[in-house]
C-alpha atoms as a PDB file:
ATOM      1  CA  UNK A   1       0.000   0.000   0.000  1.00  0.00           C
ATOM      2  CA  UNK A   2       1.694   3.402  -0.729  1.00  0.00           C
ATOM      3  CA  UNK A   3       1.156   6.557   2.134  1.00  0.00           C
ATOM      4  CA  UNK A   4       1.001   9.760   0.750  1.00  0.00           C
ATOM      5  CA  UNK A   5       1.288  12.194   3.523  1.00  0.00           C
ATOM      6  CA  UNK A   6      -0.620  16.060   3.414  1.00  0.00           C
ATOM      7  CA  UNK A   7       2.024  17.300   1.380  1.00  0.00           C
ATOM      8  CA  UNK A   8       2.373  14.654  -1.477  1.00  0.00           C
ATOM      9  CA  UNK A   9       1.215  17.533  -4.366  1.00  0.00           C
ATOM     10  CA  UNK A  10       4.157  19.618  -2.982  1.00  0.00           C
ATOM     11  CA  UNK A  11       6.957  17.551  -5.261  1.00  0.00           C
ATOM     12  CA  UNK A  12       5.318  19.324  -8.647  1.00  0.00           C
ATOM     13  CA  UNK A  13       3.869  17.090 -11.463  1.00  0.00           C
ATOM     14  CA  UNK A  14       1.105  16.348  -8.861  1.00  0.00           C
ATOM     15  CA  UNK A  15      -1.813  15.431 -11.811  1.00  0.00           C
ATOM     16  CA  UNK A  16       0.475  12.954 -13.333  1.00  0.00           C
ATOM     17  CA  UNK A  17       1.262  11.139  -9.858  1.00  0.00           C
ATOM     18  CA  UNK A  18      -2.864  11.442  -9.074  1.00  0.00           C
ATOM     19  CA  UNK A  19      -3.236   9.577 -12.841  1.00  0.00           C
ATOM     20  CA  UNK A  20      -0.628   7.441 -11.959  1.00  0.00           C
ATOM     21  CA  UNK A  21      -1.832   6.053  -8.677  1.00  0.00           C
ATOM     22  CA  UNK A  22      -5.513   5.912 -10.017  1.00  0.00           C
ATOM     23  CA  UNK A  23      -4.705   3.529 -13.165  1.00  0.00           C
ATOM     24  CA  UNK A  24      -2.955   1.351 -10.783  1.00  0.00           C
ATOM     25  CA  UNK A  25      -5.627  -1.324 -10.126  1.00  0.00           C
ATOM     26  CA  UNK A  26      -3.713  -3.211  -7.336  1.00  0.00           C
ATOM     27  CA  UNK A  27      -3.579  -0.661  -4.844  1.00  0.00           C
ATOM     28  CA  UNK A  28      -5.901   0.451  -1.964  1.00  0.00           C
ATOM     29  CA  UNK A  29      -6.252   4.664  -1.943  1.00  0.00           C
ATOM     30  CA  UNK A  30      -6.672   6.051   1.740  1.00  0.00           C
ATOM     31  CA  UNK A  31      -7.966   9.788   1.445  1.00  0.00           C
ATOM     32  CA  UNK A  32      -8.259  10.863   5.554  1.00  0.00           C
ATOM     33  CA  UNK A  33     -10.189  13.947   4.231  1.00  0.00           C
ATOM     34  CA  UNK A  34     -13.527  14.780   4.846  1.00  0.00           C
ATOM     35  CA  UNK A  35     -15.838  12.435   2.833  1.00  0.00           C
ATOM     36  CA  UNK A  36     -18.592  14.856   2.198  1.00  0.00           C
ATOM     37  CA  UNK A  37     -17.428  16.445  -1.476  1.00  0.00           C
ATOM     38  CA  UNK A  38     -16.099  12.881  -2.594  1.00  0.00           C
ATOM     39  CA  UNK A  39     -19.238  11.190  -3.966  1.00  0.00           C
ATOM     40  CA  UNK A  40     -19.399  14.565  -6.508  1.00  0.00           C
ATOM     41  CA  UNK A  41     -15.395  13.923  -7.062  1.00  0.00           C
ATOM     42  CA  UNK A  42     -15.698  10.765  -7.774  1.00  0.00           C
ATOM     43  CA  UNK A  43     -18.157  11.016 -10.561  1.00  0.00           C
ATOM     44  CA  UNK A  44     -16.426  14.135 -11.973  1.00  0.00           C
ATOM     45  CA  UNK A  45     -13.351  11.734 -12.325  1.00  0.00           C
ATOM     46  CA  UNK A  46     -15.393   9.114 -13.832  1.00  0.00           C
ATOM     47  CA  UNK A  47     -17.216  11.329 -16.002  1.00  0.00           C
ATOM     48  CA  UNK A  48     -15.881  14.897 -16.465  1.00  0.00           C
ATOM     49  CA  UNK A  49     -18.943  16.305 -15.260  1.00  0.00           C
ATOM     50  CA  UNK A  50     -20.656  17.338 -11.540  1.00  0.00           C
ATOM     51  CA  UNK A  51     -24.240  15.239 -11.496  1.00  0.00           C
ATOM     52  CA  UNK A  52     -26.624  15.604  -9.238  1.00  0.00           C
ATOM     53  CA  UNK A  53     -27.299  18.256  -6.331  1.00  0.00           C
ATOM     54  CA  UNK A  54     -24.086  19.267  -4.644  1.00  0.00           C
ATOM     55  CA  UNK A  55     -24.768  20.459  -1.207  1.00  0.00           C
ATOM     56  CA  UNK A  56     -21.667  22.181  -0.016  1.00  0.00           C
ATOM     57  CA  UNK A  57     -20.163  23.474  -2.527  1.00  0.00           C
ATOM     58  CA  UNK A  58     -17.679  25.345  -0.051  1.00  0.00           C
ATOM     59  CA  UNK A  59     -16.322  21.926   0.986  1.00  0.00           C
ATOM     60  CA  UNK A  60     -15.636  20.576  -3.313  1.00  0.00           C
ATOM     61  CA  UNK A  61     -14.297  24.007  -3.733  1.00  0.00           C
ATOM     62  CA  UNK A  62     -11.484  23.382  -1.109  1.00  0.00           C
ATOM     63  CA  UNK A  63     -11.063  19.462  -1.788  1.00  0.00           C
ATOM     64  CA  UNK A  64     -10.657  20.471  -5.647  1.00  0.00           C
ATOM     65  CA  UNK A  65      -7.919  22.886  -4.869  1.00  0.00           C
ATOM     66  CA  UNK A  66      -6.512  20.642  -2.330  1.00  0.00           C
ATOM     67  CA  UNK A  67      -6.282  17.876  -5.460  1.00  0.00           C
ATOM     68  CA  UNK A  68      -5.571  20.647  -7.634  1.00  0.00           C
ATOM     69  CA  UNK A  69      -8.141  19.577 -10.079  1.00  0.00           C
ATOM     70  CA  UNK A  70      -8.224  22.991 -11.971  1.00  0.00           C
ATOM     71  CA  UNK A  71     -11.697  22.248 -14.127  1.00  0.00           C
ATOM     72  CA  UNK A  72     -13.701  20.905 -11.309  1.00  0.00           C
ATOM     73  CA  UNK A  73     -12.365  24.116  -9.096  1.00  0.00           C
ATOM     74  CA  UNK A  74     -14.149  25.965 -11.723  1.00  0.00           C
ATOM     75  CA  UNK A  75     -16.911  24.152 -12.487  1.00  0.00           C
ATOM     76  CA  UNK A  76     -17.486  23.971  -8.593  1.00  0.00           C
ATOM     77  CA  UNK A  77     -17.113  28.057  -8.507  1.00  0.00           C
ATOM     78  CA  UNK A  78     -20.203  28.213 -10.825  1.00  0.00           C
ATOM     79  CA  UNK A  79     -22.416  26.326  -8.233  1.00  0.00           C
ATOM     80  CA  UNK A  80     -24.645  28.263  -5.757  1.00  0.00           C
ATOM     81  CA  UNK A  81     -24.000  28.344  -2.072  1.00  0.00           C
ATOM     82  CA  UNK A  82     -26.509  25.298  -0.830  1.00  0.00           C
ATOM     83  CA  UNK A  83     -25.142  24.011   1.974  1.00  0.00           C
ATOM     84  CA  UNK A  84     -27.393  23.978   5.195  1.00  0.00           C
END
């Protein structure tokens, strides 16, 4: 099993090591993050697109910049404010 620690993205070509470890089918990924925006990152992984309602979008706004998934920090800017 391979530990990233908080600061893994700090080494630069952070997308290629987040493809990497993704396409690598014999692995177990531990995210110790909160799991509220992941069901929405998920999907936007699988499919390029947010589905669904998203119900804090304050929480995929920092968990996309935290990934540094540049498209889904935008398309998560265009959502309204919903959570409660």
């Amino acid at each position: 099993m391979q530990v990233l620690g908080p600061d893994w993205h700090q080494d630069g070509h952070e997308a290629d090591k987040m493809l990497h470890l993704l396409r690598d089918v014999d692995f177990e990924l531990f995210i110790d993050r909160d799991p509220l925006p992941y069901p929405h990152i998920l999907n936007y992984l699988r499919e390029g697109k947010l589905r669904g309602e998203v119900k804090c979008v304050e929480a995929l706004k920092e968990e996309a910049e935290y990934l540094e998934l540049e498209e889904l920090q935008g398309l998560a800017r265009d959502l309204p404010e919903m959570c409660r």
